[in-house]
PDB file of N, CA and C in Angstrom:
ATOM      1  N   UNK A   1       0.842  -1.179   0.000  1.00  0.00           N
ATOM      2  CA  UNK A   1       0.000   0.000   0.000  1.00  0.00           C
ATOM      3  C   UNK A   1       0.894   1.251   0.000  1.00  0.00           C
ATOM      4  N   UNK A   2       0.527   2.044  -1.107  1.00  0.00           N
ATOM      5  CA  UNK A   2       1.298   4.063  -1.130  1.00  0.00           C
ATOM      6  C   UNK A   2       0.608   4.449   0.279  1.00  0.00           C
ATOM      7  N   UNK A   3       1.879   5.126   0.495  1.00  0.00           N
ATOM      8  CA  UNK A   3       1.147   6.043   1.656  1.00  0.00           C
ATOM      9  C   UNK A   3       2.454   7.227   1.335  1.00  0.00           C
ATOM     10  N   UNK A   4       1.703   8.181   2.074  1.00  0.00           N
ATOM     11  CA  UNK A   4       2.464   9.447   2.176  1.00  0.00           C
ATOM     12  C   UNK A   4       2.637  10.166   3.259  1.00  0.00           C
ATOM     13  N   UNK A   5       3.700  10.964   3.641  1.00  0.00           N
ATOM     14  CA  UNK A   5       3.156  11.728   5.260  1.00  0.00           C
ATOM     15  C   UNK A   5       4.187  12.671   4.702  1.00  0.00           C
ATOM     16  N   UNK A   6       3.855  13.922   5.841  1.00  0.00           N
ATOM     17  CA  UNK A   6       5.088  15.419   6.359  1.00  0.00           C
ATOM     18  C   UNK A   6       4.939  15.124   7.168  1.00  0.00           C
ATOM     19  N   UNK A   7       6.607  15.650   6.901  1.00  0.00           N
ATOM     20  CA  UNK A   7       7.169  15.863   8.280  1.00  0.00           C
ATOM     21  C   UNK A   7       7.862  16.596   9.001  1.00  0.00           C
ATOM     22  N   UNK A   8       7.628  17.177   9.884  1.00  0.00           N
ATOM     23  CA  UNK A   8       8.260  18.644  10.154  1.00  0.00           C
ATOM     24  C   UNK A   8       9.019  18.447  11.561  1.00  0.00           C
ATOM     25  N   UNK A   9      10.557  18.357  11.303  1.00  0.00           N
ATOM     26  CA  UNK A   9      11.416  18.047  12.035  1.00  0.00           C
ATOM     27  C   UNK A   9      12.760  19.047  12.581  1.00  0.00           C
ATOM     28  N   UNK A  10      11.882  19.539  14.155  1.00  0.00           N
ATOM     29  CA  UNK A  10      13.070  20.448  14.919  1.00  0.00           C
ATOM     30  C   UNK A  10      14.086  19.907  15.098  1.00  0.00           C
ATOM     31  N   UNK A  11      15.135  20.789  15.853  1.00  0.00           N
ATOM     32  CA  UNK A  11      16.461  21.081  16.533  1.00  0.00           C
ATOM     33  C   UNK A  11      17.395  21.289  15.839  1.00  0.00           C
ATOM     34  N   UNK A  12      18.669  20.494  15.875  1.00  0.00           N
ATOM     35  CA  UNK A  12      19.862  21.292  15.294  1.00  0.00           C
ATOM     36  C   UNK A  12      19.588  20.266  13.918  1.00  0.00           C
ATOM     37  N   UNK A  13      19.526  20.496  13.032  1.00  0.00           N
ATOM     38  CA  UNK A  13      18.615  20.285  11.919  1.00  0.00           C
ATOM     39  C   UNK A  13      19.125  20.744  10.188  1.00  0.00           C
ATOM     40  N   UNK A  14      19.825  21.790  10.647  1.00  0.00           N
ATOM     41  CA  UNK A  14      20.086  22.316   8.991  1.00  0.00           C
ATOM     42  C   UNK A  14      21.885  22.949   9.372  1.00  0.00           C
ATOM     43  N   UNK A  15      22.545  22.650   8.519  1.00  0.00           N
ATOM     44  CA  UNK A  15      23.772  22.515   8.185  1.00  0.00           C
ATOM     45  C   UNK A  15      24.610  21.661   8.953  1.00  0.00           C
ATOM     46  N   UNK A  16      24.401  20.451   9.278  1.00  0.00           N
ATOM     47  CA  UNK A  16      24.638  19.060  10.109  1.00  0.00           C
ATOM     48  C   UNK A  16      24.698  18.321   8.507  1.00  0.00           C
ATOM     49  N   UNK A  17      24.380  18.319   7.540  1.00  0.00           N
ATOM     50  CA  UNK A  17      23.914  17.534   6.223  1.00  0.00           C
ATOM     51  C   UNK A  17      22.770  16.747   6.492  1.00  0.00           C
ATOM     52  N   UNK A  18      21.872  16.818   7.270  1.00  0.00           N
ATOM     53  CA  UNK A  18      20.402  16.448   7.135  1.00  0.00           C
ATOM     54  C   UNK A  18      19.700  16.507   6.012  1.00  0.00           C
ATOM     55  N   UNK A  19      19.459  17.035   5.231  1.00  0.00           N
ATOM     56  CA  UNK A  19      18.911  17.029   3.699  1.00  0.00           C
ATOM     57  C   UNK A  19      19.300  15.473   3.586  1.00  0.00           C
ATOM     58  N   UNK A  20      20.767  15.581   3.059  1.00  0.00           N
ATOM     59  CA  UNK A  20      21.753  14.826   2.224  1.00  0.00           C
ATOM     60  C   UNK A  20      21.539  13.534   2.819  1.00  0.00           C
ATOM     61  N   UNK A  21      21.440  13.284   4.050  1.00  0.00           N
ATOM     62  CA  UNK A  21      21.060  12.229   4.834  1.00  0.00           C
ATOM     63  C   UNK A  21      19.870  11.271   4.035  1.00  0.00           C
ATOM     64  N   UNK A  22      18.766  12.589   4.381  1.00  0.00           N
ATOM     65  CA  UNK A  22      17.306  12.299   4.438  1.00  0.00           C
ATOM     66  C   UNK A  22      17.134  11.832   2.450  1.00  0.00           C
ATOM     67  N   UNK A  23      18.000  12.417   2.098  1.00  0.00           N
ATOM     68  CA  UNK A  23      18.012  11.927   0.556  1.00  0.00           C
ATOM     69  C   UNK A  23      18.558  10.449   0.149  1.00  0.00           C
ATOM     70  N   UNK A  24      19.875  10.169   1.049  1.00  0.00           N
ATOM     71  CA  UNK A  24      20.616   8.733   1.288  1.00  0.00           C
ATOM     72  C   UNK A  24      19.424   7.589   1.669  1.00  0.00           C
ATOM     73  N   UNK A  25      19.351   7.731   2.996  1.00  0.00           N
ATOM     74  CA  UNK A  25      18.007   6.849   3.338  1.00  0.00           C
ATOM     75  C   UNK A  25      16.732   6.922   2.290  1.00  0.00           C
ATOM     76  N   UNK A  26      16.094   7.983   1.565  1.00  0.00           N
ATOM     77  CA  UNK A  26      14.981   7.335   0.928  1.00  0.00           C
ATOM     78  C   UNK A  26      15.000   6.873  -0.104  1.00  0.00           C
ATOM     79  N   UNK A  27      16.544   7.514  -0.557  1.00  0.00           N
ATOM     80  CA  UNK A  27      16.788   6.210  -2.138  1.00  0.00           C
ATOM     81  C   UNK A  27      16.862   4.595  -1.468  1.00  0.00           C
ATOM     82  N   UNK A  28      17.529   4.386  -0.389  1.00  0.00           N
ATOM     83  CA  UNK A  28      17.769   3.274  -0.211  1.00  0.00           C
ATOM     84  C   UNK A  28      16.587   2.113   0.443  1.00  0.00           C
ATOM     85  N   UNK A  29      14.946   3.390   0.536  1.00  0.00           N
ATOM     86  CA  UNK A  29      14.047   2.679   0.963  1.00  0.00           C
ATOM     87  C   UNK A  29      13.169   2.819  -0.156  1.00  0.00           C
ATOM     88  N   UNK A  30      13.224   3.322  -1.376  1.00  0.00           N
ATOM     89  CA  UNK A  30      12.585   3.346  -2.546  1.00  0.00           C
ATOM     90  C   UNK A  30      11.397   4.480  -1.928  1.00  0.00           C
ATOM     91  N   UNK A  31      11.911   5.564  -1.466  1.00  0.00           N
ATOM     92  CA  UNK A  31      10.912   6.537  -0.999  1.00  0.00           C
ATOM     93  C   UNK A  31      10.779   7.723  -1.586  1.00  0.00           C
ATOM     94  N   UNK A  32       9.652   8.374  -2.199  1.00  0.00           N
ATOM     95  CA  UNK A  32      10.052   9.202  -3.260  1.00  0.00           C
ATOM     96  C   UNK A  32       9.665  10.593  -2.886  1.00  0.00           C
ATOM     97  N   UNK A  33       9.959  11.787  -3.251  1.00  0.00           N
ATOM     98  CA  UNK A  33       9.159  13.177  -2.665  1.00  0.00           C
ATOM     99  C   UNK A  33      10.611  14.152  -2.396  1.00  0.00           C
ATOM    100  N   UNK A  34      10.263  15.020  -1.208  1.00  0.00           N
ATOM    101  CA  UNK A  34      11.570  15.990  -0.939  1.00  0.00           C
ATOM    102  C   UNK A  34      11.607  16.187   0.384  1.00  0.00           C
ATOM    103  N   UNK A  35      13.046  17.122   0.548  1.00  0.00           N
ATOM    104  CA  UNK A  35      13.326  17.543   2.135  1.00  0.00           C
ATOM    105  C   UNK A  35      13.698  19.117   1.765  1.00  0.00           C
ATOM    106  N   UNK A  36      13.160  19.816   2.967  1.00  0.00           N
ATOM    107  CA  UNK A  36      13.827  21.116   2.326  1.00  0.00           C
ATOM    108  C   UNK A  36      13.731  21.788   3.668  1.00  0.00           C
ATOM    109  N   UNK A  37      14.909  23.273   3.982  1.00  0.00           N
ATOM    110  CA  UNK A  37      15.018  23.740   4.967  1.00  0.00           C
ATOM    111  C   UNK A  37      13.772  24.838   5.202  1.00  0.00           C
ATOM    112  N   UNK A  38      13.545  25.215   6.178  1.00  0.00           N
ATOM    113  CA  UNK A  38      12.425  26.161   6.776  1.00  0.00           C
ATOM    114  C   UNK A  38      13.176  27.349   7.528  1.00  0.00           C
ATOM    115  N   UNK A  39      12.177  28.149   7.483  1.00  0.00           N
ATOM    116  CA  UNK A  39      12.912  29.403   7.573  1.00  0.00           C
ATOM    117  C   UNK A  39      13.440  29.618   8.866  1.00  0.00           C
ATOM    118  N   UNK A  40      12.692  28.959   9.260  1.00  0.00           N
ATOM    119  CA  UNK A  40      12.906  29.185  11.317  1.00  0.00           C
ATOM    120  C   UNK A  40      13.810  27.856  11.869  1.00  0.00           C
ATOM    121  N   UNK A  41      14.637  27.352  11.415  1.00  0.00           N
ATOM    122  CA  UNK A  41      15.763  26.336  11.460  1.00  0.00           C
ATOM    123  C   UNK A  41      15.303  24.773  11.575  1.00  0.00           C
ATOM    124  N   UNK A  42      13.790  24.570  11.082  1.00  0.00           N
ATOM    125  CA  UNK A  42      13.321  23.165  10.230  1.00  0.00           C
ATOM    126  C   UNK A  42      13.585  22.574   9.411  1.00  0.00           C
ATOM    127  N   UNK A  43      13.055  21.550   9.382  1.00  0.00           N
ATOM    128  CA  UNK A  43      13.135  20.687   7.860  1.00  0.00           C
ATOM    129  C   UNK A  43      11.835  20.062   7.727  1.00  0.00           C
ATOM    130  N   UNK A  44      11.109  20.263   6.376  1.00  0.00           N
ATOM    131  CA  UNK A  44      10.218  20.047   6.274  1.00  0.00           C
ATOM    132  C   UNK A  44      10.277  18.494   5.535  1.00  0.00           C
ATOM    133  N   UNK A  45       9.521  17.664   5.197  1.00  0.00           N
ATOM    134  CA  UNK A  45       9.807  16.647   4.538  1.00  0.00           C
ATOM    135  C   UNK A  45       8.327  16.083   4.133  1.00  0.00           C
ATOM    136  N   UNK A  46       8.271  15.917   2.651  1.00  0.00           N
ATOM    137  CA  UNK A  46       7.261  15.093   2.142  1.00  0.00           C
ATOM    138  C   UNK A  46       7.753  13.904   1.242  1.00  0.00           C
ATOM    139  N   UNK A  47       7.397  12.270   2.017  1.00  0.00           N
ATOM    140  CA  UNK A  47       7.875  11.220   2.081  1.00  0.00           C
ATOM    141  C   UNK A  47       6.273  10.494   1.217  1.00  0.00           C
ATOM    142  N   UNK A  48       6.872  10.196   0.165  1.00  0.00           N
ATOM    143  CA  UNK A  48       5.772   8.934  -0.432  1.00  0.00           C
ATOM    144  C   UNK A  48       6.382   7.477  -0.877  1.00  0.00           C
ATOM    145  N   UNK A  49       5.846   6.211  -0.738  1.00  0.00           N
ATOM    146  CA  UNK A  49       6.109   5.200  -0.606  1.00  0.00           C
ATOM    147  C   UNK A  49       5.167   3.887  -0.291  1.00  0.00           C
ATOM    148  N   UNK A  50       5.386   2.703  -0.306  1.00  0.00           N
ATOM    149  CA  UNK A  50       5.246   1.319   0.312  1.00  0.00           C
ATOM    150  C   UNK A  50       5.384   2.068   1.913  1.00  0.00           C
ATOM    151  N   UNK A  51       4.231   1.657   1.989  1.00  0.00           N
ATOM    152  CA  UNK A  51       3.911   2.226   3.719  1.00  0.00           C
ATOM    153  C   UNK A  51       4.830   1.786   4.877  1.00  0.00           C
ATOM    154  N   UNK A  52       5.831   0.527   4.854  1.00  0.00           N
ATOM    155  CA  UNK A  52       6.746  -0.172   5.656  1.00  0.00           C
ATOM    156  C   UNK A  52       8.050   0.417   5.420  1.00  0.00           C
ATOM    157  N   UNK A  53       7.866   1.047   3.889  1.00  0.00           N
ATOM    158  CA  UNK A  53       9.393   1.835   3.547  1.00  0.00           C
ATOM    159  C   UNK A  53       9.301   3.039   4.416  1.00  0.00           C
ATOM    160  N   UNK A  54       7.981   4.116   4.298  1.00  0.00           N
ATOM    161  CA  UNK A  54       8.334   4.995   4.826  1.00  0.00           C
ATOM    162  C   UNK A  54       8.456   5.096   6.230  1.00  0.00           C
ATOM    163  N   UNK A  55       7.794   3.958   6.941  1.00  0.00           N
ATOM    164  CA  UNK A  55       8.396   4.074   8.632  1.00  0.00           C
ATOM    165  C   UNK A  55       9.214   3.793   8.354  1.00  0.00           C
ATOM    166  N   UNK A  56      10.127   2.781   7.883  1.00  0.00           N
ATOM    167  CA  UNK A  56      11.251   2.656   8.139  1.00  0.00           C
ATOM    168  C   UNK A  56      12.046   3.970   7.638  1.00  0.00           C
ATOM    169  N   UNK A  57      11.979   4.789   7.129  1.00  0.00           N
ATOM    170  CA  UNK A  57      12.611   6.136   6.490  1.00  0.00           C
ATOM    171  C   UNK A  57      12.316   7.182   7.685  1.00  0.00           C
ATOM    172  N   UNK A  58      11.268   7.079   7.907  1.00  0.00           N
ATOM    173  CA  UNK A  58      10.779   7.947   9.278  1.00  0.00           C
ATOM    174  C   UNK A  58      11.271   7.630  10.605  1.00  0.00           C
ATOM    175  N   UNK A  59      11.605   6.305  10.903  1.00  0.00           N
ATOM    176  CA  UNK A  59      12.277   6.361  11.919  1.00  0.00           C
ATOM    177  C   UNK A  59      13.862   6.781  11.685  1.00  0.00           C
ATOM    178  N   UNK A  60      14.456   6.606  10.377  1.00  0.00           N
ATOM    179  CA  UNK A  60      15.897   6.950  10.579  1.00  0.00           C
ATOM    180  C   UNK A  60      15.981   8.699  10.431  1.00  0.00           C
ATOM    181  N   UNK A  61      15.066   9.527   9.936  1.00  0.00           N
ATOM    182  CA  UNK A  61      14.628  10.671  10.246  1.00  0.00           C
ATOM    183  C   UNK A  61      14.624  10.927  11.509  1.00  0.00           C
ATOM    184  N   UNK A  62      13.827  10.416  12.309  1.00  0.00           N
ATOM    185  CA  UNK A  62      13.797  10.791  13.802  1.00  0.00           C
ATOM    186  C   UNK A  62      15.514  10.883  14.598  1.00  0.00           C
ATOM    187  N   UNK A  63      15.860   9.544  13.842  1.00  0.00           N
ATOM    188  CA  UNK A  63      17.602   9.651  14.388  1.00  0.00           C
ATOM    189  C   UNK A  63      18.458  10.773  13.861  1.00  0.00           C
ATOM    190  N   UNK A  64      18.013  10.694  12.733  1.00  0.00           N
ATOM    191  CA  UNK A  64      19.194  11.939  11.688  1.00  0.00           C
ATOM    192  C   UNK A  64      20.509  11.248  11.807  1.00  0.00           C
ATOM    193  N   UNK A  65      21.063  12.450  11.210  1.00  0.00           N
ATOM    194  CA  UNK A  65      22.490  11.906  10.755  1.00  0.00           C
ATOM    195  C   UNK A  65      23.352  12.130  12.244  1.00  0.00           C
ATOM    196  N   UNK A  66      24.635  11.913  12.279  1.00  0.00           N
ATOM    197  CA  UNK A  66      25.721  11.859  13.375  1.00  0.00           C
ATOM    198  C   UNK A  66      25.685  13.203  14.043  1.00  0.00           C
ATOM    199  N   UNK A  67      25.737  14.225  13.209  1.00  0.00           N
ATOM    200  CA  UNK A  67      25.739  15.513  13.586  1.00  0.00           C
ATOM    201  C   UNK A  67      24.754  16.186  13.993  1.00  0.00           C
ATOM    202  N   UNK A  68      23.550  15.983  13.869  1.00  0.00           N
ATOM    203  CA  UNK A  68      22.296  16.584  14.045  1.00  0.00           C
ATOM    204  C   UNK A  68      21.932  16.060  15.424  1.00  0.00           C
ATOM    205  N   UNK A  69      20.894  16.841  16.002  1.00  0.00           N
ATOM    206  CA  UNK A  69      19.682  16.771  17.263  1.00  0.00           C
ATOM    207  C   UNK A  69      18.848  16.636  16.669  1.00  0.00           C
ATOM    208  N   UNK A  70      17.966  15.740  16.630  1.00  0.00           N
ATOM    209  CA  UNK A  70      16.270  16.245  16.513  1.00  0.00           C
ATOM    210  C   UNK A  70      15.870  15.852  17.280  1.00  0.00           C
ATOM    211  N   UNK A  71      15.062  17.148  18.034  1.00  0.00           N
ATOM    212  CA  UNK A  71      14.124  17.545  18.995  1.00  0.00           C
ATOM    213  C   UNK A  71      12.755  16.763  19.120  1.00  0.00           C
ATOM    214  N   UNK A  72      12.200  17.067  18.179  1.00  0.00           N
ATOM    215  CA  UNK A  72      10.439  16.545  17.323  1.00  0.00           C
ATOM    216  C   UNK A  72      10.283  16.482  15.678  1.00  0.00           C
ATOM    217  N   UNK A  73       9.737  15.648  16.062  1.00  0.00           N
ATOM    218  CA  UNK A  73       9.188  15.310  14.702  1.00  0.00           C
ATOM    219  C   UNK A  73       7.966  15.501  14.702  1.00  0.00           C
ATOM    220  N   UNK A  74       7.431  16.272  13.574  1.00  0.00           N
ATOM    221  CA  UNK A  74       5.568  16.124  14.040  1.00  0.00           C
ATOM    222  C   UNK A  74       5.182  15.161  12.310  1.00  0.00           C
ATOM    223  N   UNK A  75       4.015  14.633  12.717  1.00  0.00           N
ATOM    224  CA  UNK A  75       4.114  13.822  11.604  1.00  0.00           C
ATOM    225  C   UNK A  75       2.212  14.154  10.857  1.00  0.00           C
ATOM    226  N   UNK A  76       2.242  14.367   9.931  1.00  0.00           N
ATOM    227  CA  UNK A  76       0.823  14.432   9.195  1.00  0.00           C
ATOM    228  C   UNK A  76       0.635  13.550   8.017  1.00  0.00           C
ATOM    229  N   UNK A  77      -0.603  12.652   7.899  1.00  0.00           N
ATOM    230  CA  UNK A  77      -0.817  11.862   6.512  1.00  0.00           C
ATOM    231  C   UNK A  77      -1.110  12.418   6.104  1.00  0.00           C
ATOM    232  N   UNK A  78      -0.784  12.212   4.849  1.00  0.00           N
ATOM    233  CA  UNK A  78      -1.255  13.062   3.709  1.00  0.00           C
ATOM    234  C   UNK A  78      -2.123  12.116   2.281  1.00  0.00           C
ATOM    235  N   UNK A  79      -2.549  12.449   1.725  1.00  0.00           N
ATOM    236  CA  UNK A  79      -2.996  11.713  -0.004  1.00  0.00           C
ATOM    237  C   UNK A  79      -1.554  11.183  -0.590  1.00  0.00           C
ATOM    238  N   UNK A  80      -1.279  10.263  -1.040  1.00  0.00           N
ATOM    239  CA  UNK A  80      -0.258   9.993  -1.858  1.00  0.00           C
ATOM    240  C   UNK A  80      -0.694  10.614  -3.043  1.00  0.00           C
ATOM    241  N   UNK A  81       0.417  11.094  -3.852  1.00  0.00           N
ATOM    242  CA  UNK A  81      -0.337  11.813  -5.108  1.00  0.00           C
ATOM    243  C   UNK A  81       0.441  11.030  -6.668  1.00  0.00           C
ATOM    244  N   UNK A  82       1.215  10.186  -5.904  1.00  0.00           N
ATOM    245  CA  UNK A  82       1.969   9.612  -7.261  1.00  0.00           C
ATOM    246  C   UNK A  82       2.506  10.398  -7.887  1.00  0.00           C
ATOM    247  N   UNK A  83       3.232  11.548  -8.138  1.00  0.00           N
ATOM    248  CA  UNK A  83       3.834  12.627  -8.660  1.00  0.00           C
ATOM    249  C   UNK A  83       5.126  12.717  -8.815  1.00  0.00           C
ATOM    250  N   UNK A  84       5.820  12.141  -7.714  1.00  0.00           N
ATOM    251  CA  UNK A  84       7.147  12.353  -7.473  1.00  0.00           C
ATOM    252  C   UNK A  84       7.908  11.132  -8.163  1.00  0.00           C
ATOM    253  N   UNK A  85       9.095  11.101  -8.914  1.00  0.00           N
ATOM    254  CA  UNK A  85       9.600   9.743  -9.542  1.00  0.00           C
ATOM    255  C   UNK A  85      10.905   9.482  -8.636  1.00  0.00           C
ATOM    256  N   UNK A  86      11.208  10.738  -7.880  1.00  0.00           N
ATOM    257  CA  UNK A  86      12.661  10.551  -7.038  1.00  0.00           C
ATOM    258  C   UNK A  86      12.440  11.132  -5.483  1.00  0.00           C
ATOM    259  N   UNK A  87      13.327  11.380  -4.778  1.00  0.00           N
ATOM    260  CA  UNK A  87      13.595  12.459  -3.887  1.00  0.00           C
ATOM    261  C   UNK A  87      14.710  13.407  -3.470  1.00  0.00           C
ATOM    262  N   UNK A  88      14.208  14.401  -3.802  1.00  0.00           N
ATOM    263  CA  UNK A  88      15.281  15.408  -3.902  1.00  0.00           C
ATOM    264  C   UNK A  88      15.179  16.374  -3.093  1.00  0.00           C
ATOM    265  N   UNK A  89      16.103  17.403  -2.912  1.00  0.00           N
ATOM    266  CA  UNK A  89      16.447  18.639  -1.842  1.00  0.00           C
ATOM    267  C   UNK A  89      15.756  20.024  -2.647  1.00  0.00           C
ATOM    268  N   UNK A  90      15.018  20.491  -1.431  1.00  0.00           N
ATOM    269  CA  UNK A  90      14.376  21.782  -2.028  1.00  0.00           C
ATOM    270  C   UNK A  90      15.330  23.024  -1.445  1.00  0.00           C
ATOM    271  N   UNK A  91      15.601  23.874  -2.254  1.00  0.00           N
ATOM    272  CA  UNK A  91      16.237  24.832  -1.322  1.00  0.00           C
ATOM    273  C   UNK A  91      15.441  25.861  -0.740  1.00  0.00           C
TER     274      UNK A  91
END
């Protein structure tokens, strides 16, 4: 089953390579959509996929990369929209 969610993920968060991370892990879970920074030191993330890929993508989100904190994660379902063929970094 597609499923989709955002995800909007505090703390030390943007220039740690979190994007680059969050791009590593969803090629490697066949997860497709984007990550992109927020103005107020977030990362926003819209994750579509095989519903087992994206927890599993969502929990290594929650960890982040070596360098990063994350604080919270808030998580919203969304419609899968089938749109996306990759996942890439928004600036």
């Amino acid at each position: 089953m597609i499923i989709a969610r955002r995800l909007l993920v505090s703390g030390r968060v943007q220039g740690v390579g979190f994007r680059w991370f969050a791009i590593e892990i969803a090629s490697l879970e066949n997860v497709t959509g984007w990550v992109g920074n927020l103005p107020d030191g977030s990362v926003e993330i819209l994750a579509e996929g095989d519903a087992e890929a994206v927890e599993r993508f969502e929990r290594a989100v929650r960890r982040g990369p070596s360098r990063a904190r994350v604080d919270d994660v808030t998580t919203e379902l969304m419609a899968p929209t089938g749109r996306f063929v990759s996942f890439t970094a928004r600036h």
